[in-house]
PDB file of N, CA and C in Angstrom:
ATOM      1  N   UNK A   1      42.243 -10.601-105.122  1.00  0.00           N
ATOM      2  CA  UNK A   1      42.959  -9.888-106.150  1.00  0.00           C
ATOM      3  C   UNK A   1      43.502 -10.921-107.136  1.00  0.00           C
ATOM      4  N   UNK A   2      43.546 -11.166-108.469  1.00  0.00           N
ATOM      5  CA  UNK A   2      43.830 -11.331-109.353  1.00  0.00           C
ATOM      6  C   UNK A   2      44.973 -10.945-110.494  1.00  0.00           C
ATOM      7  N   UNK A   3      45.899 -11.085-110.897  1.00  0.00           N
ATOM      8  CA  UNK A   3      47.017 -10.860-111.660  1.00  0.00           C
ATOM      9  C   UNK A   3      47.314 -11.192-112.835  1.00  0.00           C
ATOM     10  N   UNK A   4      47.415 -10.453-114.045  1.00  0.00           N
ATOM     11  CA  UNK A   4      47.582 -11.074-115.241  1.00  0.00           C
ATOM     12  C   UNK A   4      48.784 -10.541-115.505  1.00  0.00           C
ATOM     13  N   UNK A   5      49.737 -11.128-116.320  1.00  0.00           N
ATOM     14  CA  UNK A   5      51.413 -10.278-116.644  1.00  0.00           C
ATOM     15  C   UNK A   5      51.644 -10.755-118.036  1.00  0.00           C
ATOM     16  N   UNK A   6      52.011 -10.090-118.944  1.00  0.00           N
ATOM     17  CA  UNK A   6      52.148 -10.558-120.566  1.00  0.00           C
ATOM     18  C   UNK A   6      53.167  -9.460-121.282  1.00  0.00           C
ATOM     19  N   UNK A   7      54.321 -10.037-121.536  1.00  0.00           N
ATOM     20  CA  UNK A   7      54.788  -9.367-122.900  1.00  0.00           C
ATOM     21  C   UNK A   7      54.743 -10.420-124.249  1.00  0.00           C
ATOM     22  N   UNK A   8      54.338  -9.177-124.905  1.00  0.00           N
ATOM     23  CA  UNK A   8      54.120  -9.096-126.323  1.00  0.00           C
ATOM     24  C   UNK A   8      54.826  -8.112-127.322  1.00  0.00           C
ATOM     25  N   UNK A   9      54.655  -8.246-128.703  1.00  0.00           N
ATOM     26  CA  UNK A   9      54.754  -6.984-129.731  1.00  0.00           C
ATOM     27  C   UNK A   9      54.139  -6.384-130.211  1.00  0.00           C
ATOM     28  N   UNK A  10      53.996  -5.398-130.828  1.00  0.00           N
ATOM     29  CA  UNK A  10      53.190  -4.662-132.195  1.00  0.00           C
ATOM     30  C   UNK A  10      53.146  -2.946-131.592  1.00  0.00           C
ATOM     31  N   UNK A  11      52.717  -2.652-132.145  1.00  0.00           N
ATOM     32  CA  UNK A  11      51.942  -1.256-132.395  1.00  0.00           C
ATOM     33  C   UNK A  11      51.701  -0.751-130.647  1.00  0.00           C
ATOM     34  N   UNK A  12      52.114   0.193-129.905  1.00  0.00           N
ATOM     35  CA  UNK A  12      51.672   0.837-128.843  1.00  0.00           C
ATOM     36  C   UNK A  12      49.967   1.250-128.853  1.00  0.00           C
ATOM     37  N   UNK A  13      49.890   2.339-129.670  1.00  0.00           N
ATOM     38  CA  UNK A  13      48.784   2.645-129.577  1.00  0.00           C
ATOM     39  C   UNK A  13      47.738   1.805-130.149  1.00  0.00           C
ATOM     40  N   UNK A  14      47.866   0.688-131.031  1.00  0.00           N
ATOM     41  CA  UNK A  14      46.911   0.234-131.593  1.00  0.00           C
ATOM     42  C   UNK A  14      46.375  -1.179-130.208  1.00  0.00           C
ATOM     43  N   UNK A  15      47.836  -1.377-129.682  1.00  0.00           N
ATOM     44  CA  UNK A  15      47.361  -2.401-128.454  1.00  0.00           C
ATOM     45  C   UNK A  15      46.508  -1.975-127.760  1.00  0.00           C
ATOM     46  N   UNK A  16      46.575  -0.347-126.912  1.00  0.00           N
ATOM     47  CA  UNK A  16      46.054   0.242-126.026  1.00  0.00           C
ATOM     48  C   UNK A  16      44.566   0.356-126.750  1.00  0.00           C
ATOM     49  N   UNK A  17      44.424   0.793-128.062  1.00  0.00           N
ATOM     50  CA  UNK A  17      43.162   1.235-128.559  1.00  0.00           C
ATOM     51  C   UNK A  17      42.497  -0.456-128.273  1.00  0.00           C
ATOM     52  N   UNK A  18      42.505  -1.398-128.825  1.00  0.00           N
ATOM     53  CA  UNK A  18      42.530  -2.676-128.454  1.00  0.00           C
ATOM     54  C   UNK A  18      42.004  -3.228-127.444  1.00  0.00           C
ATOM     55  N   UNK A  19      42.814  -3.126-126.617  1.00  0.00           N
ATOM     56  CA  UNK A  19      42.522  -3.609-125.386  1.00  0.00           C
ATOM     57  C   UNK A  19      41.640  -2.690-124.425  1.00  0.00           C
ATOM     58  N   UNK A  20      41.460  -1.635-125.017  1.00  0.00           N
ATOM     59  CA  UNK A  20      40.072  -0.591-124.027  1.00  0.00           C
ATOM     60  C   UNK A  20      39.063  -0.603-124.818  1.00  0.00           C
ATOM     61  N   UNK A  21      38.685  -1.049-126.023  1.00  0.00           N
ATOM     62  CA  UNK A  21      37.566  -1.230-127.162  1.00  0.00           C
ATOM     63  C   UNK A  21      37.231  -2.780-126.267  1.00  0.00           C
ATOM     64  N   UNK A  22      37.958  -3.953-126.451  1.00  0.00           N
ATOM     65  CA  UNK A  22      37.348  -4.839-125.989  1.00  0.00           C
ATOM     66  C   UNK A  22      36.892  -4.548-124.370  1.00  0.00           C
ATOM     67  N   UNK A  23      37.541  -4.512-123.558  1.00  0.00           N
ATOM     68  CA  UNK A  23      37.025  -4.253-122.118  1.00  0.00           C
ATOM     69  C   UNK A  23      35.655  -3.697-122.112  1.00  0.00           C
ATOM     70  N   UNK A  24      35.599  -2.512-123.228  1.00  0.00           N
ATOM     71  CA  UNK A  24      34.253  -2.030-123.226  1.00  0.00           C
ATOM     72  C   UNK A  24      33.283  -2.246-123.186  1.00  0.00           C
ATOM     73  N   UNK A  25      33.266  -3.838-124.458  1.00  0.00           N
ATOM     74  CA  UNK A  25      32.233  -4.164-125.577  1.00  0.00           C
ATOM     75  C   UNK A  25      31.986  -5.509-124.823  1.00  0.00           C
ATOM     76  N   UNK A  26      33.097  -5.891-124.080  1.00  0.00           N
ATOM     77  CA  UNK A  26      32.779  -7.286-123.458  1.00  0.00           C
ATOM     78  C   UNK A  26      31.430  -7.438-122.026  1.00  0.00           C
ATOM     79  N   UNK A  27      31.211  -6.111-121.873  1.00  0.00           N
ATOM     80  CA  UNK A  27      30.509  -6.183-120.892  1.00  0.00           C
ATOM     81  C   UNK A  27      29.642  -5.030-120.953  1.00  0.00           C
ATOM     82  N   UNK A  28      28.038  -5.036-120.699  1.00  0.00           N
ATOM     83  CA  UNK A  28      26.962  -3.965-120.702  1.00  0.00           C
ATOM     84  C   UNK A  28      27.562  -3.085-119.519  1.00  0.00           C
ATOM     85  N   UNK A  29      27.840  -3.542-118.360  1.00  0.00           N
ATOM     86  CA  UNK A  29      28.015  -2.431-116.849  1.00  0.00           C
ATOM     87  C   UNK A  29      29.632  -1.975-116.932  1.00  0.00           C
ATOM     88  N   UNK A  30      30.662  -2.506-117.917  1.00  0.00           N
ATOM     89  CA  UNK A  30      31.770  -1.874-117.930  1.00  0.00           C
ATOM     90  C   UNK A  30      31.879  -0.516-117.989  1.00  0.00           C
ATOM     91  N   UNK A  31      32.726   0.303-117.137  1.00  0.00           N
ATOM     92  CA  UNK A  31      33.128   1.541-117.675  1.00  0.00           C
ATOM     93  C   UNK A  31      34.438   2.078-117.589  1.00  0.00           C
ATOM     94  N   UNK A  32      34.769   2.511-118.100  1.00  0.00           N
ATOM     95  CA  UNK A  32      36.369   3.493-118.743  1.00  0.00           C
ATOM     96  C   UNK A  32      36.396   4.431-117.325  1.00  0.00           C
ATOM     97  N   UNK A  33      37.328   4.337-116.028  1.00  0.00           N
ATOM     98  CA  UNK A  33      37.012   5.358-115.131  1.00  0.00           C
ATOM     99  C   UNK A  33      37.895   6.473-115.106  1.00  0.00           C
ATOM    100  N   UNK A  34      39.689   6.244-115.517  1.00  0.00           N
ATOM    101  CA  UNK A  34      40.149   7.233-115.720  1.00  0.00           C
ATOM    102  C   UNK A  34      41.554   6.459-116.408  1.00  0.00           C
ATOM    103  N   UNK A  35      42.264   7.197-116.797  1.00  0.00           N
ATOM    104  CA  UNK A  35      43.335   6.692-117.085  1.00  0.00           C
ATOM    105  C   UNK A  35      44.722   7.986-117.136  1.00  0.00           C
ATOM    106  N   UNK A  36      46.205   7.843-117.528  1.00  0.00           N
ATOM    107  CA  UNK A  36      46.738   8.710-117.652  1.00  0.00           C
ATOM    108  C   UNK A  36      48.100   7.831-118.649  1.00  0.00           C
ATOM    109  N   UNK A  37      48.785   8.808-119.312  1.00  0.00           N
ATOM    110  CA  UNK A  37      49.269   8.956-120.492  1.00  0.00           C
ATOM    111  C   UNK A  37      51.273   9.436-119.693  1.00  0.00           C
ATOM    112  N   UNK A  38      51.869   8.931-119.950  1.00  0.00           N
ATOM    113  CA  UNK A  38      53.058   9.024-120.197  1.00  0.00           C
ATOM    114  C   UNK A  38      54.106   8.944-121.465  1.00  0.00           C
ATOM    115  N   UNK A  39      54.840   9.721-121.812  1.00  0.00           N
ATOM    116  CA  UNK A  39      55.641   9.167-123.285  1.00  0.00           C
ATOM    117  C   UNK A  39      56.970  10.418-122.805  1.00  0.00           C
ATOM    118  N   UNK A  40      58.108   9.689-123.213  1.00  0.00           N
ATOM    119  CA  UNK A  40      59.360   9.997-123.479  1.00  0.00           C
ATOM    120  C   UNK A  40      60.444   9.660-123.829  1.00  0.00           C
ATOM    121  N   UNK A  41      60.719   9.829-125.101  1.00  0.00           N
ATOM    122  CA  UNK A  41      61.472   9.953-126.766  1.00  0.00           C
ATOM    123  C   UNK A  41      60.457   8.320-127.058  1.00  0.00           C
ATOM    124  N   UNK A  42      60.819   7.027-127.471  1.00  0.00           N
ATOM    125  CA  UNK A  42      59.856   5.896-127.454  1.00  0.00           C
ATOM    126  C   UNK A  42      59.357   5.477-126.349  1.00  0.00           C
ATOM    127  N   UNK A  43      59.851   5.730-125.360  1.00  0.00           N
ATOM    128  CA  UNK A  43      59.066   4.719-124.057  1.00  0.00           C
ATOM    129  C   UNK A  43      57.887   5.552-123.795  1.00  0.00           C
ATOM    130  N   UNK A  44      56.673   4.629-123.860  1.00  0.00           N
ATOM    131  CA  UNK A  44      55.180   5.302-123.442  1.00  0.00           C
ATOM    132  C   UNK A  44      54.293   4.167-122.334  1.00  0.00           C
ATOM    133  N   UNK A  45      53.970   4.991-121.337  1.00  0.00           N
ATOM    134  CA  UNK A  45      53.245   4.255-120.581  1.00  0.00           C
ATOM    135  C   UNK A  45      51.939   4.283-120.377  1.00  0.00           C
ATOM    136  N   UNK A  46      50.894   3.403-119.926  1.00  0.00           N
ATOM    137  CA  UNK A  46      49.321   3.994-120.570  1.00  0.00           C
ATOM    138  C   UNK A  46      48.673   3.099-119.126  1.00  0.00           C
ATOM    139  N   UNK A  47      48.283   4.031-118.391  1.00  0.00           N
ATOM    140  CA  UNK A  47      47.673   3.657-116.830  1.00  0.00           C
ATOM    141  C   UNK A  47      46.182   3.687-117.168  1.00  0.00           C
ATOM    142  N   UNK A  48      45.378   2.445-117.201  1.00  0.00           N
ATOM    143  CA  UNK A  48      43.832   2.865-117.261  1.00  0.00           C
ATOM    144  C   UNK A  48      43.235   1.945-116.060  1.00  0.00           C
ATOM    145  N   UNK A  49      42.054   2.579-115.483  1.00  0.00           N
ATOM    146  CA  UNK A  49      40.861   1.995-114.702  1.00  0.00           C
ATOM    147  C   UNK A  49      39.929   1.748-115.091  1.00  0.00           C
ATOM    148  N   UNK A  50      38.772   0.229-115.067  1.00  0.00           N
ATOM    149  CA  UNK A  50      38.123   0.168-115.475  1.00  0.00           C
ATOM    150  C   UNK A  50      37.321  -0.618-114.236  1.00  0.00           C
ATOM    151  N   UNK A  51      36.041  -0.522-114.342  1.00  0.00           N
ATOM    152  CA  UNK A  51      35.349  -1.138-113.205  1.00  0.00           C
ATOM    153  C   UNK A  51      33.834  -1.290-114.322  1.00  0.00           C
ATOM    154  N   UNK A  52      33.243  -2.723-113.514  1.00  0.00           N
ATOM    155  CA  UNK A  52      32.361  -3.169-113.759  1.00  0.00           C
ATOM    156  C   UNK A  52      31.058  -3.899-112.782  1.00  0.00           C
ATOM    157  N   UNK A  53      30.222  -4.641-113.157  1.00  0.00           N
ATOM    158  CA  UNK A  53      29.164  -4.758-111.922  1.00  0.00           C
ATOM    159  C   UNK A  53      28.998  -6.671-112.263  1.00  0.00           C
ATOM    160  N   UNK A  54      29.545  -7.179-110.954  1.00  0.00           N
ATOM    161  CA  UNK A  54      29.495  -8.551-111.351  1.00  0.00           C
ATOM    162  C   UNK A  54      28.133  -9.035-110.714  1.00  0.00           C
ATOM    163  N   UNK A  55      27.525  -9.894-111.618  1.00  0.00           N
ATOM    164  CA  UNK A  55      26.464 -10.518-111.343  1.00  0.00           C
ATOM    165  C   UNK A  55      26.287 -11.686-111.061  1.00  0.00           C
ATOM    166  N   UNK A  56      27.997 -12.472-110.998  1.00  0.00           N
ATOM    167  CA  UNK A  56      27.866 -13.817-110.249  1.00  0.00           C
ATOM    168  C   UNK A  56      28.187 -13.209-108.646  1.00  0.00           C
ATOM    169  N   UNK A  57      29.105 -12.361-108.622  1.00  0.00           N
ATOM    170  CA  UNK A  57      29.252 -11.890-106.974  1.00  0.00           C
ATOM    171  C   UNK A  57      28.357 -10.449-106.054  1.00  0.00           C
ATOM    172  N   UNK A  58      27.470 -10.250-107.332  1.00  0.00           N
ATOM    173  CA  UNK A  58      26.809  -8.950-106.842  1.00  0.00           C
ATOM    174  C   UNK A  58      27.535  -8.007-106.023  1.00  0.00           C
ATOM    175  N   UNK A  59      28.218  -7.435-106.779  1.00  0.00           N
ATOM    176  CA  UNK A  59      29.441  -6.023-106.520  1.00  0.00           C
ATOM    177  C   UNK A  59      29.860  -5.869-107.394  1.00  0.00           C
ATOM    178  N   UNK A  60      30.737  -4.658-107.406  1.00  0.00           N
ATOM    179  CA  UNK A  60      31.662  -3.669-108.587  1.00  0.00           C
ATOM    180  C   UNK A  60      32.978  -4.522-108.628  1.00  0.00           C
ATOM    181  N   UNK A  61      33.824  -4.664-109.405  1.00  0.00           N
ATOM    182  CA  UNK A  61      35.149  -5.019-109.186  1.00  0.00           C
ATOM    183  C   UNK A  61      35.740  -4.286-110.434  1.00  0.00           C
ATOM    184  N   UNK A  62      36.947  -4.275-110.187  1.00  0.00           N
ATOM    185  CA  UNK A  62      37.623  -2.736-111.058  1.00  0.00           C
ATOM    186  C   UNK A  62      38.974  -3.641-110.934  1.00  0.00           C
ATOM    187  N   UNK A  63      39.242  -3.101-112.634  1.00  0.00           N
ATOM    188  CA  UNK A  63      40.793  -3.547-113.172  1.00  0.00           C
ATOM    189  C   UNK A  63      41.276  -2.447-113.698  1.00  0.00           C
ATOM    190  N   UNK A  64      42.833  -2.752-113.426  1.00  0.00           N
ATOM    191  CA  UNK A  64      43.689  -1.287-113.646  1.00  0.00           C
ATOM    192  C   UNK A  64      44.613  -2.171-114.510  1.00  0.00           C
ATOM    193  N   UNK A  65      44.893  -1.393-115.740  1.00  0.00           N
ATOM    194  CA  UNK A  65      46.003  -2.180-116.763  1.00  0.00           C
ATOM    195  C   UNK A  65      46.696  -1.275-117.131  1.00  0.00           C
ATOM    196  N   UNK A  66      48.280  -1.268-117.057  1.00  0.00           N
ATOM    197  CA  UNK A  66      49.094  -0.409-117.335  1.00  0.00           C
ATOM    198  C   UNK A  66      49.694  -1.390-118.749  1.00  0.00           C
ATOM    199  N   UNK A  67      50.112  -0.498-119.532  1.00  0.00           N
ATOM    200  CA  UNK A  67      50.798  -1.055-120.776  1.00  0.00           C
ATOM    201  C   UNK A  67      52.231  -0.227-120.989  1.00  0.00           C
ATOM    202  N   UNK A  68      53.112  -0.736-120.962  1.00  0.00           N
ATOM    203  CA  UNK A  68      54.609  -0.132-121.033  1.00  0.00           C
ATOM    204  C   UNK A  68      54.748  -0.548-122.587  1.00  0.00           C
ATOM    205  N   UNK A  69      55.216   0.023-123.781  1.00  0.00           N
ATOM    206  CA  UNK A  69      55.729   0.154-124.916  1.00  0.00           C
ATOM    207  C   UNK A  69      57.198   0.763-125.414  1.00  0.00           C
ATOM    208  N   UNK A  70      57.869   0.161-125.462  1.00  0.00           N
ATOM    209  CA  UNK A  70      59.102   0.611-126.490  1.00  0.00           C
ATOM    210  C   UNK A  70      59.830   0.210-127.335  1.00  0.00           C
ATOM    211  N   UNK A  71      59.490   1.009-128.545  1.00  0.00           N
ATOM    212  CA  UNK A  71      59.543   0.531-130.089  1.00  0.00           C
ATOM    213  C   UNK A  71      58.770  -0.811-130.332  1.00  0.00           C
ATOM    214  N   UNK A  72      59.000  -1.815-130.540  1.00  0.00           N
ATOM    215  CA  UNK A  72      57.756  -2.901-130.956  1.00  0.00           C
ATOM    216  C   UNK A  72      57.330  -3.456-129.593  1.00  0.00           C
ATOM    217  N   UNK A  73      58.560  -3.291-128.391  1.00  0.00           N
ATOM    218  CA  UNK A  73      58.282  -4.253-127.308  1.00  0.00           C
ATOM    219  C   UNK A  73      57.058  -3.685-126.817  1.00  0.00           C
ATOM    220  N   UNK A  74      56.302  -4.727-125.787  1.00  0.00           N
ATOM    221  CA  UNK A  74      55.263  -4.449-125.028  1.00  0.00           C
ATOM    222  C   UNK A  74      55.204  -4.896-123.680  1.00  0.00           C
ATOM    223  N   UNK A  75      54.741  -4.506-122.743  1.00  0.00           N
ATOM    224  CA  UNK A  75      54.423  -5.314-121.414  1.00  0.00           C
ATOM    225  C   UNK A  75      53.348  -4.516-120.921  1.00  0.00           C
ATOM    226  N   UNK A  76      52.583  -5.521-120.516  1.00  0.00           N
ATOM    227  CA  UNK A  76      50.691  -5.713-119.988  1.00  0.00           C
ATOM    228  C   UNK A  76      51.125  -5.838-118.597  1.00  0.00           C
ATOM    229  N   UNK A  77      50.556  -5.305-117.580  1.00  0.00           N
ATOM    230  CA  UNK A  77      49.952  -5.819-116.178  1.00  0.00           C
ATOM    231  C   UNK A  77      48.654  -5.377-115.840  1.00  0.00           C
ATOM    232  N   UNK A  78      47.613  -6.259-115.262  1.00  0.00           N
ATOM    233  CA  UNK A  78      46.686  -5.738-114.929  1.00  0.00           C
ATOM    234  C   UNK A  78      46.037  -6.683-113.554  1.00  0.00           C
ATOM    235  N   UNK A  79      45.705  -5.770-112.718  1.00  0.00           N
ATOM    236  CA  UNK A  79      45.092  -6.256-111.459  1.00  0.00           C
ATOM    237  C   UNK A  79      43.996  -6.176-111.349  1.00  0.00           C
ATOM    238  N   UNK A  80      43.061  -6.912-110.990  1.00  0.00           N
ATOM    239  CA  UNK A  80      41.919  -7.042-110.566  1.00  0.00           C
ATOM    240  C   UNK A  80      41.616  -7.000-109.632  1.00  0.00           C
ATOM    241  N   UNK A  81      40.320  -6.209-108.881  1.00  0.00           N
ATOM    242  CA  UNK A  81      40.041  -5.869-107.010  1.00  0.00           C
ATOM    243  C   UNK A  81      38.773  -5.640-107.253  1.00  0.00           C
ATOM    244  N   UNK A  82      38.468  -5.561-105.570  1.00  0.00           N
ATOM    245  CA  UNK A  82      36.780  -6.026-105.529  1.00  0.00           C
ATOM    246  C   UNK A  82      36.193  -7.101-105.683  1.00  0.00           C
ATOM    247  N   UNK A  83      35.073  -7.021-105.420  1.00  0.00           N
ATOM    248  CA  UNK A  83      34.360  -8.522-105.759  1.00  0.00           C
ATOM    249  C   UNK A  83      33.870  -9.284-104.618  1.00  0.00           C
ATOM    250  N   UNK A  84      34.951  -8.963-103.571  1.00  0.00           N
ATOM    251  CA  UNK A  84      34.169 -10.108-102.015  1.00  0.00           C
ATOM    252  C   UNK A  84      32.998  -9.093-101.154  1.00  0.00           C
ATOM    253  N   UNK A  85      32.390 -10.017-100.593  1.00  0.00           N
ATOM    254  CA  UNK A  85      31.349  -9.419 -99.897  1.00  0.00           C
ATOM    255  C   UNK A  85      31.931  -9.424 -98.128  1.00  0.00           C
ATOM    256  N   UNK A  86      33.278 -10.023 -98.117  1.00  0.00           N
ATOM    257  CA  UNK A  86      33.496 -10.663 -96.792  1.00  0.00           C
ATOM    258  C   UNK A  86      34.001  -9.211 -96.122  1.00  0.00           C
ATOM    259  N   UNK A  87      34.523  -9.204 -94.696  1.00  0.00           N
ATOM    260  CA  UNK A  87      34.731  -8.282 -94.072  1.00  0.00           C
ATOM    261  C   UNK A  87      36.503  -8.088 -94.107  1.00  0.00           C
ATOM    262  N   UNK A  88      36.933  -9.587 -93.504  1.00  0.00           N
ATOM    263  CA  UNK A  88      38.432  -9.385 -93.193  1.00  0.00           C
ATOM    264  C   UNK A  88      39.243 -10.521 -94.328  1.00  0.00           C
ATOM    265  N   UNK A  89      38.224 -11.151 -94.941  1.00  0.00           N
ATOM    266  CA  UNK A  89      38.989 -11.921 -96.149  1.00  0.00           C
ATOM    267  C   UNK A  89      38.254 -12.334 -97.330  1.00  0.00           C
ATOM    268  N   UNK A  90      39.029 -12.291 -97.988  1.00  0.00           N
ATOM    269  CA  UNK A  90      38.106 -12.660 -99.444  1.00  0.00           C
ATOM    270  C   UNK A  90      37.518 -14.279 -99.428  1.00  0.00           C
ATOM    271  N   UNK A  91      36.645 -14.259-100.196  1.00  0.00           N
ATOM    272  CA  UNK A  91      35.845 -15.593-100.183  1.00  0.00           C
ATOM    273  C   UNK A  91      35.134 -15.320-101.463  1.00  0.00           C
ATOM    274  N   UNK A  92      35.298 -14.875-102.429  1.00  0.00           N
ATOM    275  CA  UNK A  92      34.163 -14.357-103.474  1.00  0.00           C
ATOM    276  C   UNK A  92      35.165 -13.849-104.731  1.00  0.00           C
ATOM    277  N   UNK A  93      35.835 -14.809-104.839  1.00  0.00           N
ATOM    278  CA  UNK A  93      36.925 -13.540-106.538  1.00  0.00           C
ATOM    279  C   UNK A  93      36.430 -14.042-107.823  1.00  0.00           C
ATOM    280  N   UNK A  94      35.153 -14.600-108.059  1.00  0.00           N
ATOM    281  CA  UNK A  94      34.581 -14.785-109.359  1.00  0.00           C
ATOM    282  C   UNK A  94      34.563 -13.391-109.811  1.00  0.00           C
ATOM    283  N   UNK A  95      34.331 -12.899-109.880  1.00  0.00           N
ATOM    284  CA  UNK A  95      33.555 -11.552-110.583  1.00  0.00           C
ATOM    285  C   UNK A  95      35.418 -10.923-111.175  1.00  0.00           C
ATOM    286  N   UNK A  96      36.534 -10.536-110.165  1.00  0.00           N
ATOM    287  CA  UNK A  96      37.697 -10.523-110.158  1.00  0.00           C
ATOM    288  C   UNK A  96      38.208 -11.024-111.492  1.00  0.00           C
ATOM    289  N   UNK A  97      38.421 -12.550-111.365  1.00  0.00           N
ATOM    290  CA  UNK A  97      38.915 -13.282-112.243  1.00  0.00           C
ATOM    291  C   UNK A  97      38.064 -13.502-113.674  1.00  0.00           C
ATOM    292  N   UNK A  98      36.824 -13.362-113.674  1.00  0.00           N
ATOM    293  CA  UNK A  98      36.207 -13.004-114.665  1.00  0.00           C
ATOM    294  C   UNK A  98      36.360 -11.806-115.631  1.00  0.00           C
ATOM    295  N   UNK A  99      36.221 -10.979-114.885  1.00  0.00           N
ATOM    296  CA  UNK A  99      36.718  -9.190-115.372  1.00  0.00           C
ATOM    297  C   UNK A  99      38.344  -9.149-116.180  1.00  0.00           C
ATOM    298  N   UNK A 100      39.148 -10.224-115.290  1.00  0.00           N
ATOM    299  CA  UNK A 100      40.492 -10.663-115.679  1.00  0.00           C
ATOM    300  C   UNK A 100      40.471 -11.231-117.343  1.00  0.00           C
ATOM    301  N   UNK A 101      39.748 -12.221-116.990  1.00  0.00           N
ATOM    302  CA  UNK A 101      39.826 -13.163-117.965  1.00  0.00           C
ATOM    303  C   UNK A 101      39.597 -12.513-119.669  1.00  0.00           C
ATOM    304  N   UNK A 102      38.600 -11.148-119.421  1.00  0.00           N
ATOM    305  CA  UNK A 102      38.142 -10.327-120.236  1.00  0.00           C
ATOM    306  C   UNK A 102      39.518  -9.824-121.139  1.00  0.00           C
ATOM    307  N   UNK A 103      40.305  -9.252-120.004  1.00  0.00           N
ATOM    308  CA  UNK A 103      41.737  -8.865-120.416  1.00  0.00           C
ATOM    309  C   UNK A 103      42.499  -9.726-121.587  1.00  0.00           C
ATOM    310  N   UNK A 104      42.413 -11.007-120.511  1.00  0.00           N
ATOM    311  CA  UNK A 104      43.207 -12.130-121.082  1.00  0.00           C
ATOM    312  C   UNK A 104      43.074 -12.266-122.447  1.00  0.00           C
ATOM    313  N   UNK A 105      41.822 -12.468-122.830  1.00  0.00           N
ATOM    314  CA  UNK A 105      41.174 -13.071-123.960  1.00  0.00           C
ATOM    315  C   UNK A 105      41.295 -11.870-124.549  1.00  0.00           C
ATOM    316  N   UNK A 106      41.506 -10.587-124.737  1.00  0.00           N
ATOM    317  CA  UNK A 106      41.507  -9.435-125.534  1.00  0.00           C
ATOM    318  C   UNK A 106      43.436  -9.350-126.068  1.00  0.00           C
ATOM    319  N   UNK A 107      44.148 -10.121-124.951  1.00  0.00           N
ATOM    320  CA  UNK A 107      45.512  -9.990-125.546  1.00  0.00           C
ATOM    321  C   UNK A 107      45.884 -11.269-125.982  1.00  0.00           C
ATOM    322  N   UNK A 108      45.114 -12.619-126.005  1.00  0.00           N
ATOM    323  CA  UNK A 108      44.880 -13.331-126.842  1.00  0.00           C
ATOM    324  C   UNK A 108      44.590 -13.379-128.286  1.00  0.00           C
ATOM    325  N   UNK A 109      43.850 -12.457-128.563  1.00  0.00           N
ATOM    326  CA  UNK A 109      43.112 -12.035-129.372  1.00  0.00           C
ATOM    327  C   UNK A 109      43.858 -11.119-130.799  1.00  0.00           C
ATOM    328  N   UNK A 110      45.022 -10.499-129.920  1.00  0.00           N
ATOM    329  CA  UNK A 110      45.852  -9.253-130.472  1.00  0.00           C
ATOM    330  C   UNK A 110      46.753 -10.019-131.876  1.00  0.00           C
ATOM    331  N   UNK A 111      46.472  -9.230-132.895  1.00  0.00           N
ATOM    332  CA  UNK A 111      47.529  -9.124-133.490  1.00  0.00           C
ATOM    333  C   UNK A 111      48.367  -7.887-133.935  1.00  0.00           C
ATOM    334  N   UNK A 112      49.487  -8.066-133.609  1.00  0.00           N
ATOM    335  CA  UNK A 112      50.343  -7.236-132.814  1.00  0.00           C
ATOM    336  C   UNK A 112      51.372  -6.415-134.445  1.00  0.00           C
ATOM    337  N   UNK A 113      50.625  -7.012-135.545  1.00  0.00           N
ATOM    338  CA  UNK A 113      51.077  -6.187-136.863  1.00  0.00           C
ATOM    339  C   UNK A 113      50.294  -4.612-137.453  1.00  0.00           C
TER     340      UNK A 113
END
């Protein structure tokens, strides 16, 4: 498992639009699996799943990124799972930290005006 944690600023929805456009585009086997929507008076919360097919670890591994927003503030978490082939321990989190890194580089990327 893998962990990314980031606050930032700008725009709620334009982060979220953002950061699920890149996840998309960064990868042919990515997909959008579900997500869900919270908001009350400014505070909005935005739960999404995404899973993909790694081809350095040959398996699925799936990231879940929640985005908390209120008024300009922001906060990112997203976990990464899947990826080992092992039984009782991991030995294999390329694919994980890769899928991660996707994240990373998409809130790198952000400008938050």
């Amino acid at each position: 498992m893998a962990k990314f944690e980031k606050y930032l600023s700008g725009d709620f929805d334009r982060f979220l639009n953002h950061v699920h456009n890149t996840i998309l585009s960064k990868s042919i086997s990515a997909t959008f699996e579900d997500g869900s929507d919270f908001r009350q008076g400014d505070l909005k919360i935005a739960v999404r799943v995404y899973e993909r097919y790694s081809y350095l670890g040959q398996n699925r591994v799936s990231l879940n990124v929640t985005i908390v927003g209120q008024g300009q503030s922001l906060f990112c978490s997203a976990i990464a799972s899947g990826g080992s082939q092992a039984m009782f321990f991991k030995i294999n989190t390329f694919g994980e930290r890769g899928f991660l890194n996707t994240l990373a580089n998409a809130i790198d990327g952000y400008q938050g005006y």
